[in-house]
N, C-alpha and C. Protein backbone atom coordinates (compact mmCIF):
# COMPACT_ATOMS: atom_id res chain seq x y z
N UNK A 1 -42.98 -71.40 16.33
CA UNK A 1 -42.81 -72.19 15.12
C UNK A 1 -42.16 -73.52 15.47
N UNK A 2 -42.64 -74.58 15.05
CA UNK A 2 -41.89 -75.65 15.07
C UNK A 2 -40.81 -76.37 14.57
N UNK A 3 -39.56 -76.20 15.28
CA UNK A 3 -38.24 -76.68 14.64
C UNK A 3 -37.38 -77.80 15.63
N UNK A 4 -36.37 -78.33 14.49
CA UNK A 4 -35.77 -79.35 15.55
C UNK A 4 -34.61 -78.92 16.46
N UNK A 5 -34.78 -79.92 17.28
CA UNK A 5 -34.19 -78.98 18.70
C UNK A 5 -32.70 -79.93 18.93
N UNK A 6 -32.74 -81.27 18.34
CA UNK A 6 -31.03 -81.49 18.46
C UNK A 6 -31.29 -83.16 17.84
N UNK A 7 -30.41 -83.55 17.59
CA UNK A 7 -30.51 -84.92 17.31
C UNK A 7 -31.11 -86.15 18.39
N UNK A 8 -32.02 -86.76 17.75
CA UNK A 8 -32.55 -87.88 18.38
C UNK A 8 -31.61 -89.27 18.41
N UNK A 9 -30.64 -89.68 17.73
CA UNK A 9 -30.22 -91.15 17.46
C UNK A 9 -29.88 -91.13 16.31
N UNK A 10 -28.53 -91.97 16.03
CA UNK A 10 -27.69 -92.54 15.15
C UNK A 10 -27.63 -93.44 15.12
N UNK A 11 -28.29 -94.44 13.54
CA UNK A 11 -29.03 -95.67 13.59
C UNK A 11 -28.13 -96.66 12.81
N UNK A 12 -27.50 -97.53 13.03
CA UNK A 12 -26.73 -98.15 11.97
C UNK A 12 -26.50 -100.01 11.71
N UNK A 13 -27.15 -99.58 10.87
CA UNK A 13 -27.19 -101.35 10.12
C UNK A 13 -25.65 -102.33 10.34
N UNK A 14 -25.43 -103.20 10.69
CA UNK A 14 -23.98 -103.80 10.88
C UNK A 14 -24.68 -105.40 10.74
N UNK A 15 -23.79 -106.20 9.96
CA UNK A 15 -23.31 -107.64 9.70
C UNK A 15 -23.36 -108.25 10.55
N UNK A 16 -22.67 -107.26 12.14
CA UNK A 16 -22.29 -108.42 13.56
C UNK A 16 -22.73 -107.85 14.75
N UNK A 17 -23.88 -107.28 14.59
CA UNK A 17 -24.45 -106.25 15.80
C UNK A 17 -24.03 -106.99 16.97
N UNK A 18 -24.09 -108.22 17.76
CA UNK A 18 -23.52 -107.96 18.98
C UNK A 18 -22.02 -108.09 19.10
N UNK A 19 -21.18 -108.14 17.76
CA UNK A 19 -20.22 -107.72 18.09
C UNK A 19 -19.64 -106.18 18.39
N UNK A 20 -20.03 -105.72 17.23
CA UNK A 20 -20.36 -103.93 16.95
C UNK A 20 -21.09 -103.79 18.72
N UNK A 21 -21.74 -104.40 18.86
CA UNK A 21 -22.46 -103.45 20.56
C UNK A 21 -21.33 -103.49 21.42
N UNK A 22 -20.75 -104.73 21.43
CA UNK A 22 -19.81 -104.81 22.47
C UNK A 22 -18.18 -104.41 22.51
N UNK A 23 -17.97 -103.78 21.34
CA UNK A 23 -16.95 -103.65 20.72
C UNK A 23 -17.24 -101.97 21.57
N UNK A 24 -18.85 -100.98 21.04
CA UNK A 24 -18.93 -100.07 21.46
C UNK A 24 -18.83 -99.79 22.98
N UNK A 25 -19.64 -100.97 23.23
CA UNK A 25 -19.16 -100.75 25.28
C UNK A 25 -18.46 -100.71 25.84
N UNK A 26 -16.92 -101.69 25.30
CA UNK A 26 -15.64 -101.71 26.20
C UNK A 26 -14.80 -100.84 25.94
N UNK A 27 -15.02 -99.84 24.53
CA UNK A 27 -14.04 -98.76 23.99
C UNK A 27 -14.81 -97.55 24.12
N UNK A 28 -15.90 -97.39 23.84
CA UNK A 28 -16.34 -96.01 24.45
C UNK A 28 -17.35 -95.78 25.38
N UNK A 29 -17.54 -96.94 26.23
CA UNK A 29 -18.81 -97.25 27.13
C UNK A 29 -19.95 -96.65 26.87
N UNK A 30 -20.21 -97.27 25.59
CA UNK A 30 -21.63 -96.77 24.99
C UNK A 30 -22.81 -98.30 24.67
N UNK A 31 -23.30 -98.41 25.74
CA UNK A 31 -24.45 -99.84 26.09
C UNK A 31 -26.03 -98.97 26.43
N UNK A 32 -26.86 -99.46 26.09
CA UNK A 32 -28.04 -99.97 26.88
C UNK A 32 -29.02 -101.07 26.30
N UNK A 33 -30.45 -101.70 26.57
CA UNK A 33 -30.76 -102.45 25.97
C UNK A 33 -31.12 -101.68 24.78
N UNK A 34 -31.52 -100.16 24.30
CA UNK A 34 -32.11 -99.82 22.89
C UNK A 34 -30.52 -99.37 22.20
N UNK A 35 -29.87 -99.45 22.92
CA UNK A 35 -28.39 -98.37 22.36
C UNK A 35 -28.37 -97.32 23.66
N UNK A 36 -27.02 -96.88 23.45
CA UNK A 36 -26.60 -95.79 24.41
C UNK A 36 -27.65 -94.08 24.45
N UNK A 37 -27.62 -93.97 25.70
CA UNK A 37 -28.99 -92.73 25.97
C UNK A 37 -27.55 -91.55 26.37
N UNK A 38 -27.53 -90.76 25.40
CA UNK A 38 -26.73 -89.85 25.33
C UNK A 38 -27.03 -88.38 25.97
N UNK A 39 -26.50 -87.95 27.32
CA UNK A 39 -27.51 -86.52 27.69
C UNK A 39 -25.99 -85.95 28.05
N UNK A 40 -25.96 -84.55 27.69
CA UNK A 40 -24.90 -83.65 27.93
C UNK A 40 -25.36 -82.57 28.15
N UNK A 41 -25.24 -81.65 28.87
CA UNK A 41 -25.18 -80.17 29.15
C UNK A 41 -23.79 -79.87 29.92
N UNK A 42 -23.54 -78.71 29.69
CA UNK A 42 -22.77 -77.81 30.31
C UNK A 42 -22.74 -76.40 30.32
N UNK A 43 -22.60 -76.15 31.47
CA UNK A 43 -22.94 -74.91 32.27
C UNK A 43 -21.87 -73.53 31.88
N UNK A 44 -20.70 -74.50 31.30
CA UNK A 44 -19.99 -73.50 31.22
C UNK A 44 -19.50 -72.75 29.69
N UNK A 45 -20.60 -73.27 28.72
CA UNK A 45 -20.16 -72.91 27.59
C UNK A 45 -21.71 -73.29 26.74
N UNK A 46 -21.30 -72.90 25.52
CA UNK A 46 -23.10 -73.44 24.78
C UNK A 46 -22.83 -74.61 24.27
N UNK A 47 -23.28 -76.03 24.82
CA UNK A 47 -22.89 -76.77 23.91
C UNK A 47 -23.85 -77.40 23.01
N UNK A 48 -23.11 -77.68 21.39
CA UNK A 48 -24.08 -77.66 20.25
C UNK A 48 -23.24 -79.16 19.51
N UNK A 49 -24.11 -79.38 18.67
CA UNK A 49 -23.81 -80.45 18.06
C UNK A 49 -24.01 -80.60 16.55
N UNK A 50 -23.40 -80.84 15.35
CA UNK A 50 -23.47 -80.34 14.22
C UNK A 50 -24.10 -81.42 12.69
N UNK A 51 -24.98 -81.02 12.44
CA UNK A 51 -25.29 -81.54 11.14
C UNK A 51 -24.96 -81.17 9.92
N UNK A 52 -23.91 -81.92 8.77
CA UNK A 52 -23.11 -81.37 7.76
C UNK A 52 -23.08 -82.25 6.75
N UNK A 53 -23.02 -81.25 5.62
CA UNK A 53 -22.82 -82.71 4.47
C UNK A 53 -21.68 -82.49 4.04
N UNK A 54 -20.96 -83.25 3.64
CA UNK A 54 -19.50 -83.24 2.71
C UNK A 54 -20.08 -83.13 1.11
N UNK A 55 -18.70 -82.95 0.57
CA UNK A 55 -18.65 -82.97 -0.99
C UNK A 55 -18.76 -85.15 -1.14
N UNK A 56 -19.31 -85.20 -2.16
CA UNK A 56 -19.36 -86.71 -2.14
C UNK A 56 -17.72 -87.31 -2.84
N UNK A 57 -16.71 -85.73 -3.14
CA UNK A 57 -15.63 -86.88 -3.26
C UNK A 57 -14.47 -86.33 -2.24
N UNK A 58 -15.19 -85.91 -1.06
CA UNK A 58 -14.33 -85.64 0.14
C UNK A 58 -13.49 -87.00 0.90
N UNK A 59 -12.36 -86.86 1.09
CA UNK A 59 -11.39 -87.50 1.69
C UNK A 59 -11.04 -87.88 3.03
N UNK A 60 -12.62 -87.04 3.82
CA UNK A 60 -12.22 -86.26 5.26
C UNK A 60 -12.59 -88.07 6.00
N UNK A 61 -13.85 -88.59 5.19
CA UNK A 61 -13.86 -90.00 6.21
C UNK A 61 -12.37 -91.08 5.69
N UNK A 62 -11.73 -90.96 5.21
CA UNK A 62 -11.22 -92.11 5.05
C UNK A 62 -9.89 -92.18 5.94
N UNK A 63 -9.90 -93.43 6.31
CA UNK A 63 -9.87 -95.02 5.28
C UNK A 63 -11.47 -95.27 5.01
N UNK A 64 -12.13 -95.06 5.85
CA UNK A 64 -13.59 -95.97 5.64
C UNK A 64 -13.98 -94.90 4.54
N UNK A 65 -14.83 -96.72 4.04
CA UNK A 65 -15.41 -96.64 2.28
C UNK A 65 -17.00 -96.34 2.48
N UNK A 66 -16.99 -96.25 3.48
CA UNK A 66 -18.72 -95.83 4.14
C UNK A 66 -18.89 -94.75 4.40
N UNK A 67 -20.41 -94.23 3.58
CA UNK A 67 -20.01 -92.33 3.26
C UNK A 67 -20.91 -91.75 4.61
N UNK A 68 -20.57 -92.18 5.75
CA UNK A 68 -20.79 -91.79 6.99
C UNK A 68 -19.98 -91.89 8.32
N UNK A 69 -20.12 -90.87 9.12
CA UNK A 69 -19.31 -90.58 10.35
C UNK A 69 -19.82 -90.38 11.14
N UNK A 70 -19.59 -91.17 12.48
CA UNK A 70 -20.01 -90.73 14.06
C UNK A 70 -19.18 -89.56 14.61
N UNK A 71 -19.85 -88.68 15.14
CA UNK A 71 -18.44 -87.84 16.04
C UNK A 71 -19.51 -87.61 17.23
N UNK A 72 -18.37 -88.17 18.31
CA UNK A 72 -18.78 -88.01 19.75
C UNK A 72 -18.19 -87.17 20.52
N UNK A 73 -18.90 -86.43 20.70
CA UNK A 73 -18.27 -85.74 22.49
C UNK A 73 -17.78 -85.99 23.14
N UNK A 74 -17.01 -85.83 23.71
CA UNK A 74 -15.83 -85.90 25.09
C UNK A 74 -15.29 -84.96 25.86
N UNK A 75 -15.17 -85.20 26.99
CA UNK A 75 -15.20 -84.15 28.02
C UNK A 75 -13.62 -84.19 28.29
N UNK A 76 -12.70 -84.85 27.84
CA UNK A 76 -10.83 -85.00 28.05
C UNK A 76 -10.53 -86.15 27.16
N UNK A 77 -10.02 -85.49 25.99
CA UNK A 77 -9.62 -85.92 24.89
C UNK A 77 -8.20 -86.84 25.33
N UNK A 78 -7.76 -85.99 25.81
CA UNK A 78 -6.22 -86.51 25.88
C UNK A 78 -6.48 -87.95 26.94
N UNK A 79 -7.05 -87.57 27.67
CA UNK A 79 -7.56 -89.03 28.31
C UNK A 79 -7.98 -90.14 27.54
N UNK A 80 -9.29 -89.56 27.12
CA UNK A 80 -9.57 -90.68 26.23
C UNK A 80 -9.25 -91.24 25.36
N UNK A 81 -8.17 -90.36 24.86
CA UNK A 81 -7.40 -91.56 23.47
C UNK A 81 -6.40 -91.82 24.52
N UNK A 82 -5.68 -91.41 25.53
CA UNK A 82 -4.99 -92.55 26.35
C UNK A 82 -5.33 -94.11 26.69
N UNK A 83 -6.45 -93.87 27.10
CA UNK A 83 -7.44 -95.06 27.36
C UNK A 83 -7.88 -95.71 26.18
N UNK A 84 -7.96 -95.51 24.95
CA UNK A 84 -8.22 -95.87 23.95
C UNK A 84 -6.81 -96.79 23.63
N UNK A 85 -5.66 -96.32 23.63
CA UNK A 85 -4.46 -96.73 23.13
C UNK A 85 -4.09 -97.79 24.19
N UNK A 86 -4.67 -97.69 25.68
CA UNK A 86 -3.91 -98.74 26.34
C UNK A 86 -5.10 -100.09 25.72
N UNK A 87 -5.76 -100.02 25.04
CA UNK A 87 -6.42 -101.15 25.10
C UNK A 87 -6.99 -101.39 23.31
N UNK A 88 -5.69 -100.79 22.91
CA UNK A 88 -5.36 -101.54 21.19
C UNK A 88 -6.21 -101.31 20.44
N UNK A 89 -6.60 -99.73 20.44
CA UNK A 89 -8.10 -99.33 19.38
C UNK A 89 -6.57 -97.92 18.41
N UNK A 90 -6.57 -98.34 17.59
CA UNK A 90 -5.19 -97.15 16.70
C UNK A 90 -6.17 -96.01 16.53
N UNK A 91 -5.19 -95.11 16.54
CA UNK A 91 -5.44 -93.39 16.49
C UNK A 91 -5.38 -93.47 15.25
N UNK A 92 -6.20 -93.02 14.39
CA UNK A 92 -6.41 -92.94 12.71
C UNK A 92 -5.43 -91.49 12.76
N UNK A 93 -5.82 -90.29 13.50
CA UNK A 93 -5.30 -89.09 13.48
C UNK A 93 -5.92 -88.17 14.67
N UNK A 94 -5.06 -87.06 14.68
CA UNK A 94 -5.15 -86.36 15.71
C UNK A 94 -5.15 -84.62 15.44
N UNK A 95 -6.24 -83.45 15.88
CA UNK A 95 -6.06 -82.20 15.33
C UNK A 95 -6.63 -81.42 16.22
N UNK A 96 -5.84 -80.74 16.73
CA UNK A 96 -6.69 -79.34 17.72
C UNK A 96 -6.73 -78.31 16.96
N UNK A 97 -7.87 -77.48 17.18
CA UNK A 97 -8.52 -76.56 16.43
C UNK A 97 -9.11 -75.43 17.56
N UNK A 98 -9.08 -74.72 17.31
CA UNK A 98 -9.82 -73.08 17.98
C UNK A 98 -11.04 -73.24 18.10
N UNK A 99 -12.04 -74.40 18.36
CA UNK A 99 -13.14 -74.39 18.43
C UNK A 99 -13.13 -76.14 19.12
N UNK A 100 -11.89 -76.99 19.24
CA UNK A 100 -11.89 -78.22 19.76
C UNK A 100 -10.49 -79.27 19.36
N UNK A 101 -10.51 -80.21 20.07
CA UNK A 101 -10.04 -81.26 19.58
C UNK A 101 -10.33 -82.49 19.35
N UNK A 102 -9.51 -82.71 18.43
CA UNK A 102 -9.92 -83.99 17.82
C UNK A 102 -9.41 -85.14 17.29
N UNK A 103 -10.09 -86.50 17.70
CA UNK A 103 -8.86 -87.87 17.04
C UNK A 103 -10.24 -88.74 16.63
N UNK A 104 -9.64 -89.57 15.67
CA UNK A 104 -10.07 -90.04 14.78
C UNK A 104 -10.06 -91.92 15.06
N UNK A 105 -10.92 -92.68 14.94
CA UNK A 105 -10.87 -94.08 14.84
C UNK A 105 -12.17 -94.83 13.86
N UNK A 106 -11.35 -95.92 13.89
CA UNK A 106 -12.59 -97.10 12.98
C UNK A 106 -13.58 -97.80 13.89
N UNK A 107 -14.37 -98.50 13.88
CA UNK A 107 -15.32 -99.07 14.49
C UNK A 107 -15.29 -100.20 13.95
N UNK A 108 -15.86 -101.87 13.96
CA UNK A 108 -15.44 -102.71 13.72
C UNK A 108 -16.31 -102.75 12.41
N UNK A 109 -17.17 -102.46 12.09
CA UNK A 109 -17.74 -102.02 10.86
C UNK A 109 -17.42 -101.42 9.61
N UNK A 110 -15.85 -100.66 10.33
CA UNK A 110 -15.60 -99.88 9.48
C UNK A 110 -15.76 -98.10 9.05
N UNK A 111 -16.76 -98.08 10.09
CA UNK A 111 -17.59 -96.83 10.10
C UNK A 111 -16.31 -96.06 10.71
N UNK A 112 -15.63 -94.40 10.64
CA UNK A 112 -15.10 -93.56 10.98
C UNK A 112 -15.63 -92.93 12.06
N UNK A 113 -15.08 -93.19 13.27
CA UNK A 113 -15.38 -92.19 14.65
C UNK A 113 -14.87 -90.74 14.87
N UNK A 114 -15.30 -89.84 14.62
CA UNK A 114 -14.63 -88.70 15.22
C UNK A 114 -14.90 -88.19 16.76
N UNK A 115 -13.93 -88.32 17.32
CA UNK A 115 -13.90 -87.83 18.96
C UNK A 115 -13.74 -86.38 19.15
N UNK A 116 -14.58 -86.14 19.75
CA UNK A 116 -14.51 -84.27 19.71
C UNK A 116 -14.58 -83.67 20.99
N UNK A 117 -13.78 -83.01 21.78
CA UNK A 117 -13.74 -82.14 22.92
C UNK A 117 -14.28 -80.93 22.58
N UNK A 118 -15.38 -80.45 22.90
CA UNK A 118 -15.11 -78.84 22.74
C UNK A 118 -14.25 -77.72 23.28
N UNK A 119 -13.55 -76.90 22.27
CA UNK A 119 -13.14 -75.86 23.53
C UNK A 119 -14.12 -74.50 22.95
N UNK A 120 -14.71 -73.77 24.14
CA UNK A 120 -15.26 -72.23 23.39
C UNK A 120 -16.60 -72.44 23.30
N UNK A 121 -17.58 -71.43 22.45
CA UNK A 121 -19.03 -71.49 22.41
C UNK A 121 -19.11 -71.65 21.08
N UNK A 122 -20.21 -72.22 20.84
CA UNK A 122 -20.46 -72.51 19.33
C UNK A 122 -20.60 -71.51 18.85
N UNK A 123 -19.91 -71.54 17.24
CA UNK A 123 -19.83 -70.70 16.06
C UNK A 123 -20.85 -70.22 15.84
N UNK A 124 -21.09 -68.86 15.22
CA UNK A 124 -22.43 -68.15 14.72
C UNK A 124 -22.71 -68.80 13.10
């Protein structure tokens, strides 16, 4: 039977695209000429990636007034918002959970980043 097998691309309209591109390259080294080519596996766990809708008067994106969220993968959280903080991008928030961790930022757009480590195998 034919079904979808994982996300293709996250497409987003912006005011200042080569600022927004370059803003994305030096803070989460995410470049190419179409946009960043995203490939992950790991061997040591199942890793999955999640499609969800919120309630439309959920609180979970804000500050941003834009009713959409990136959340990226990361392989060392604690690193990467280290590296994030030495180079003046603010931690919106921060939450470890039994299934990952996680911190939170804006994009120059405005758009809400969620940074996500996995820990464990994906939920049934």
């Amino acid at each position: 039977m034919a079904k979808i097998t994982g996300i293709g691309g996250v497409f987003v309209k912006s005011q200042n695209r080569v600022a927004r591109e370059a803003w994305y390259a030096a803070h989460l080294g995410l470049k190419g000429e179409y946009g960043a080519n995203l490939k992950y596996r790991d061997d040591s766990e199942e890793a999955f990636a999640v499609i969800s809708t919120f309630a439309g008067d959920t609180d979970y994106m804000e500050p941003s007034t834009v009713p959409v969220m990136i959340n990226f993968r990361v392989d060392d959280l604690d690193a990467f918002q280290k590296k994030l903080e030495a180079e003046g991008v603010e931690i919106l928030g921060r939450q470890d959970e039994s299934y990952g961790k996680f911190a939170w930022i804006m994009d120059p757009d405005g758009i809400k980043i969620e940074l996500w480590e996995q820990i464990g195998p994906a939920p049934d």
